[in-house]
Structure formats: C-alpha cells, structure tokens
N, C-alpha and C. Protein backbone atom coordinates (compact mmCIF):
# COMPACT_ATOMS: atom_id res chain seq x y z
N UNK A 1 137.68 0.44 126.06
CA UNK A 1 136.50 -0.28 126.44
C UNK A 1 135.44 0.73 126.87
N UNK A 2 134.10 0.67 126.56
CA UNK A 2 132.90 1.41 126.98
C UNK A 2 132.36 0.91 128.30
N UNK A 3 131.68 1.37 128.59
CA UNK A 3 131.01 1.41 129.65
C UNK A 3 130.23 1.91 130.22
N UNK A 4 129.44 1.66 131.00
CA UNK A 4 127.68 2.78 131.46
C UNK A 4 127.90 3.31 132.68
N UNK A 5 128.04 4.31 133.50
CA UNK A 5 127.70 4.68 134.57
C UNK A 5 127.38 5.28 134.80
N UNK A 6 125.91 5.13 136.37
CA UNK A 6 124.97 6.19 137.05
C UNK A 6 125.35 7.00 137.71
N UNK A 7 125.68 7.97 137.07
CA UNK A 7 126.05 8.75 138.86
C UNK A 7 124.98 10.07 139.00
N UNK A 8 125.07 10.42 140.14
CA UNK A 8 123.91 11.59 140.53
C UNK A 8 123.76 12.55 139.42
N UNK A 9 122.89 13.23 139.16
CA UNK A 9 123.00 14.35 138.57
C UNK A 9 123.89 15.50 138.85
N UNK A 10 123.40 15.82 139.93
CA UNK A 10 124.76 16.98 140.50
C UNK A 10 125.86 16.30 140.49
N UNK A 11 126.27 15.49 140.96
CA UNK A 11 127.72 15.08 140.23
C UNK A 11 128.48 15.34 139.05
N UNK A 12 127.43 14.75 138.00
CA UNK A 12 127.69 14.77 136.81
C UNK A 12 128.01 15.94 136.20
N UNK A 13 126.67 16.80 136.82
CA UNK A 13 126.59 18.44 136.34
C UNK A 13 127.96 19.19 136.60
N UNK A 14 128.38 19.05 138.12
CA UNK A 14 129.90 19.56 138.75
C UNK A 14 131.38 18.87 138.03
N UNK A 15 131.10 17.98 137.26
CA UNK A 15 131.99 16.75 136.75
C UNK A 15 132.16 17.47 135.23
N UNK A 16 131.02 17.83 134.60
CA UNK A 16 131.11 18.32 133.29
C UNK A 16 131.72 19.76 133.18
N UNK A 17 131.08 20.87 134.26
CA UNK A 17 131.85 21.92 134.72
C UNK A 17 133.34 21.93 134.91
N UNK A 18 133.76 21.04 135.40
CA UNK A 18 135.37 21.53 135.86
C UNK A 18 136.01 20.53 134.30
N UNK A 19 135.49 19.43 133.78
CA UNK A 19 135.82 19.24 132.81
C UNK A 19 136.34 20.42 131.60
N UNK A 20 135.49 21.16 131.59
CA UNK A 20 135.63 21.90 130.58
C UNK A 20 135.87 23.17 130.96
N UNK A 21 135.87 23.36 132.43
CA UNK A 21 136.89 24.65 132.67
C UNK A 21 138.32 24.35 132.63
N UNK A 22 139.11 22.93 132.53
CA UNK A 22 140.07 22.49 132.23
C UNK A 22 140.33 22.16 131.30
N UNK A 23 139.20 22.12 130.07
CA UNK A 23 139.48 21.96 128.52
C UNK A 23 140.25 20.32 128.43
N UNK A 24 139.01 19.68 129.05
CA UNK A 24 139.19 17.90 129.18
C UNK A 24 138.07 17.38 129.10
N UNK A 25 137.91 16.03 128.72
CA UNK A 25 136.94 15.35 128.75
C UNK A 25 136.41 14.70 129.84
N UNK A 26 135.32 14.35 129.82
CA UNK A 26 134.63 13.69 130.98
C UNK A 26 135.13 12.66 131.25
N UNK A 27 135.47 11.98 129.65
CA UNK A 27 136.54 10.64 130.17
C UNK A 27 137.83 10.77 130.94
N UNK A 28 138.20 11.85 130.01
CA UNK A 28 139.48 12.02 131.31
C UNK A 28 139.69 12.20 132.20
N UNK A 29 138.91 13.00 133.26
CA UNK A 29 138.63 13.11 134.26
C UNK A 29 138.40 11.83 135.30
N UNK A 30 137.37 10.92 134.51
CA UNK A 30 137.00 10.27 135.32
C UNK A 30 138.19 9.07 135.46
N UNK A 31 138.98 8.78 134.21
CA UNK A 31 139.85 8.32 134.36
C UNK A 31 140.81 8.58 135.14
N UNK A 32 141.18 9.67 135.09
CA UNK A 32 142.53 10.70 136.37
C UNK A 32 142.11 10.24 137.80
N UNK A 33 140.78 9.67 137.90
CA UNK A 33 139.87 9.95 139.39
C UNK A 33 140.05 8.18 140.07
N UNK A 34 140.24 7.77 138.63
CA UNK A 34 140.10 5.93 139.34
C UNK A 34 141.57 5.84 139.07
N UNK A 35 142.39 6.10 138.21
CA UNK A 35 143.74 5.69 138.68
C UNK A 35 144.35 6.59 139.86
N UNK A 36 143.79 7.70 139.95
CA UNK A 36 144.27 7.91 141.75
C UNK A 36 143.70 6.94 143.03
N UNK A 37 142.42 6.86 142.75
CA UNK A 37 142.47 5.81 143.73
C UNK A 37 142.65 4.20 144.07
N UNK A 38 143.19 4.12 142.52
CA UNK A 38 143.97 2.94 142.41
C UNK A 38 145.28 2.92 143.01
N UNK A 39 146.20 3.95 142.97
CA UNK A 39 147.29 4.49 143.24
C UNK A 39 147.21 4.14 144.63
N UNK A 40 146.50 5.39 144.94
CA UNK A 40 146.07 5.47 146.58
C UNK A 40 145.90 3.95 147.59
N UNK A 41 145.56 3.15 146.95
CA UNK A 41 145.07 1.61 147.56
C UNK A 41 146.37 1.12 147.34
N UNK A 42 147.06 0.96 146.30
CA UNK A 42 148.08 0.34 146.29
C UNK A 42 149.63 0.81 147.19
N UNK A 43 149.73 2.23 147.46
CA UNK A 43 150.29 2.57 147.75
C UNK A 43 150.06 2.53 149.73
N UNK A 44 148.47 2.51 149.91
CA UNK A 44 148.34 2.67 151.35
C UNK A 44 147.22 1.08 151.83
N UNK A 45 147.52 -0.12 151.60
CA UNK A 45 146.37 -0.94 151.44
C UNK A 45 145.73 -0.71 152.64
N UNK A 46 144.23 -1.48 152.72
CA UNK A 46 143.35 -1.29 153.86
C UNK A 46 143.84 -2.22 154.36
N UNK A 47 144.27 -3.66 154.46
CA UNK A 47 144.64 -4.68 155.40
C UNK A 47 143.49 -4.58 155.98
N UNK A 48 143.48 -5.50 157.27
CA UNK A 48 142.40 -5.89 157.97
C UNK A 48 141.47 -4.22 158.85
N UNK A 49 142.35 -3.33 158.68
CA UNK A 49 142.05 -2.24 159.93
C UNK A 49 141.66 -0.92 158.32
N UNK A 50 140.51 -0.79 158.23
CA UNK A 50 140.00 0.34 157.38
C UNK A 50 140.54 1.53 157.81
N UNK A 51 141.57 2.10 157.13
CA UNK A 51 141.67 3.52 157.25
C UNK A 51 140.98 4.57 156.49
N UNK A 52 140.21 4.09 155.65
CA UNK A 52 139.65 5.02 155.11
C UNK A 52 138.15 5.02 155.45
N UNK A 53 137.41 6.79 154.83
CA UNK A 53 135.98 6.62 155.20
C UNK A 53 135.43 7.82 154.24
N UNK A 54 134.59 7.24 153.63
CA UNK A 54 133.86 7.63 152.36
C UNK A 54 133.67 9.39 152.86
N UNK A 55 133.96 9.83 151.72
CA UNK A 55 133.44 11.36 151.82
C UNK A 55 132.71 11.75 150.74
N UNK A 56 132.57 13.23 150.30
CA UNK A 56 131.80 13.84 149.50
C UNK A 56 131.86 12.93 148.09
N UNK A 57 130.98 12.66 147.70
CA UNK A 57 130.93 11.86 146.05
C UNK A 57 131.31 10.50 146.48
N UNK A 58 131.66 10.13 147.22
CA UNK A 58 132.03 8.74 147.52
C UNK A 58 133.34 8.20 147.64
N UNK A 59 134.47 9.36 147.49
CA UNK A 59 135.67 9.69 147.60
C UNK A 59 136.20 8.91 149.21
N UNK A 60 137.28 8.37 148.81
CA UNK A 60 137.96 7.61 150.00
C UNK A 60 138.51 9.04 150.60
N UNK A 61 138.46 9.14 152.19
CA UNK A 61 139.43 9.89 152.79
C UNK A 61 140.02 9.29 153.55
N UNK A 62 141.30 9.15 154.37
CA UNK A 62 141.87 8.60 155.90
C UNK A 62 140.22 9.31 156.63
N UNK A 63 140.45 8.04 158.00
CA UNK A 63 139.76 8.02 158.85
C UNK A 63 140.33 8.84 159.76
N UNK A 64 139.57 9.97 160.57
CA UNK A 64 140.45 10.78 161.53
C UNK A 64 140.47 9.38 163.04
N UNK A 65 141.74 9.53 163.53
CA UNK A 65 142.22 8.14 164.51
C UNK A 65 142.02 8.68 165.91
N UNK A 66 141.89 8.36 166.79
CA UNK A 66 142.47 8.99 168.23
C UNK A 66 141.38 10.28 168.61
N UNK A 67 142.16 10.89 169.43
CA UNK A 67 141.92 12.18 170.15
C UNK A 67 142.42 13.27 169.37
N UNK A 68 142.29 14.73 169.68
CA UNK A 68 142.77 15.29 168.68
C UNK A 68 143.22 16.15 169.72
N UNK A 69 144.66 16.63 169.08
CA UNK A 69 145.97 16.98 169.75
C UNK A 69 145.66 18.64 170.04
N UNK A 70 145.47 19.08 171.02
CA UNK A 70 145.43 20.63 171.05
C UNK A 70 146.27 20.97 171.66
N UNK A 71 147.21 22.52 171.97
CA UNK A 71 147.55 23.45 172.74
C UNK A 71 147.89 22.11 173.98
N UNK A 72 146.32 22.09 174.94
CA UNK A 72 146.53 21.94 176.08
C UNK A 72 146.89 20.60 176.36
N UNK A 73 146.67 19.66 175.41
CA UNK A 73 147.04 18.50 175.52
C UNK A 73 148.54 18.37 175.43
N UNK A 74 149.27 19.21 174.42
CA UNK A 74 150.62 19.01 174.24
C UNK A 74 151.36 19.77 175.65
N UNK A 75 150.92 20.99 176.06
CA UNK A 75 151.44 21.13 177.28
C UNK A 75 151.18 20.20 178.43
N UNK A 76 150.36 19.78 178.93
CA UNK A 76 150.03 18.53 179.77
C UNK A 76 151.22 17.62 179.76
N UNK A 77 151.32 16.91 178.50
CA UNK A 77 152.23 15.96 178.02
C UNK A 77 153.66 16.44 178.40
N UNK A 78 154.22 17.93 178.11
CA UNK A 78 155.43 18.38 178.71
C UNK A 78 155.31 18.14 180.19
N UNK A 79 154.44 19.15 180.65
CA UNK A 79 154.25 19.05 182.42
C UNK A 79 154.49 17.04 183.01
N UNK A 80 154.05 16.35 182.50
CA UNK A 80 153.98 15.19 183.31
C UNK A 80 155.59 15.02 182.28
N UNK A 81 156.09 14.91 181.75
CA UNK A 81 157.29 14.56 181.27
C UNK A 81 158.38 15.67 182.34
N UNK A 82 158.03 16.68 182.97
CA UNK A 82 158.88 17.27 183.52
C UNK A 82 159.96 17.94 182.51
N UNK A 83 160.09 18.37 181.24
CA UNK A 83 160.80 18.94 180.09
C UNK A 83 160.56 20.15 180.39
C-alpha cells in the first residue's frame, strides 16, 4: 500500500543518510521504525498512566519516574536501615 508522508526536512535528509549508509531503502527503514514501535506498545501498553514521552523526531521514550537515585541517597537508605 502507498502512502504520503510530511516529515521535516532534516529528518528526511538524516533518514536518507543512514538509509544508504546501510544500503536500504527509505521504505525500509521507515518500516523497521513503526513495527518497533508497534512492538514496543504491545509489549509495554500505556494503560491509563503514560509512561512514555516524546523525544527527538517524535520517538516514544519511558518517562524518567521519581527522584533520581545517587551515591548519597543509597547510603542514607543503608544508615536508617541500620545494615
């Protein structure tokens, strides 16, 4: 089946590049690109709570969750556990 789609120029331009530094088509590519994130949905659904959040090109990423775990946080967590 055919089909039309807009996408940015620089996209396209970076899209045709790695195409053919991989000695593939544009179709293929773009095909490889929607059955991963077909994959990806089916395998991780959004349900009511969005884990994901748009990145570069419009690419789904996980949403970073919480606080973020450092050094001092994980020692803290020992100290009040008494370990």
């Amino acid at each position: 089946m055919q089909t039309t789609l807009d996408l940015p120029d620089d996209l396209l331009a970076a899209a045709r590049k790695v195409a053919d530094h991989r000695q593939t088509t544009l179709a293929a590519m773009i095909e490889l690109s929607l059955r991963q994130q077909i994959t990806r949905e089916e395998q991780f659904p959004m349900g009511d709570e969005v884990a994901y959040e748009k990145g570069p090109y419009g690419m789904l990423s996980l949403k970073k969750r919480g606080a973020i775990v450092t050094d001092e946080v994980i020692q803290s967590l020992i100290e009040e556990e008494g370990v």
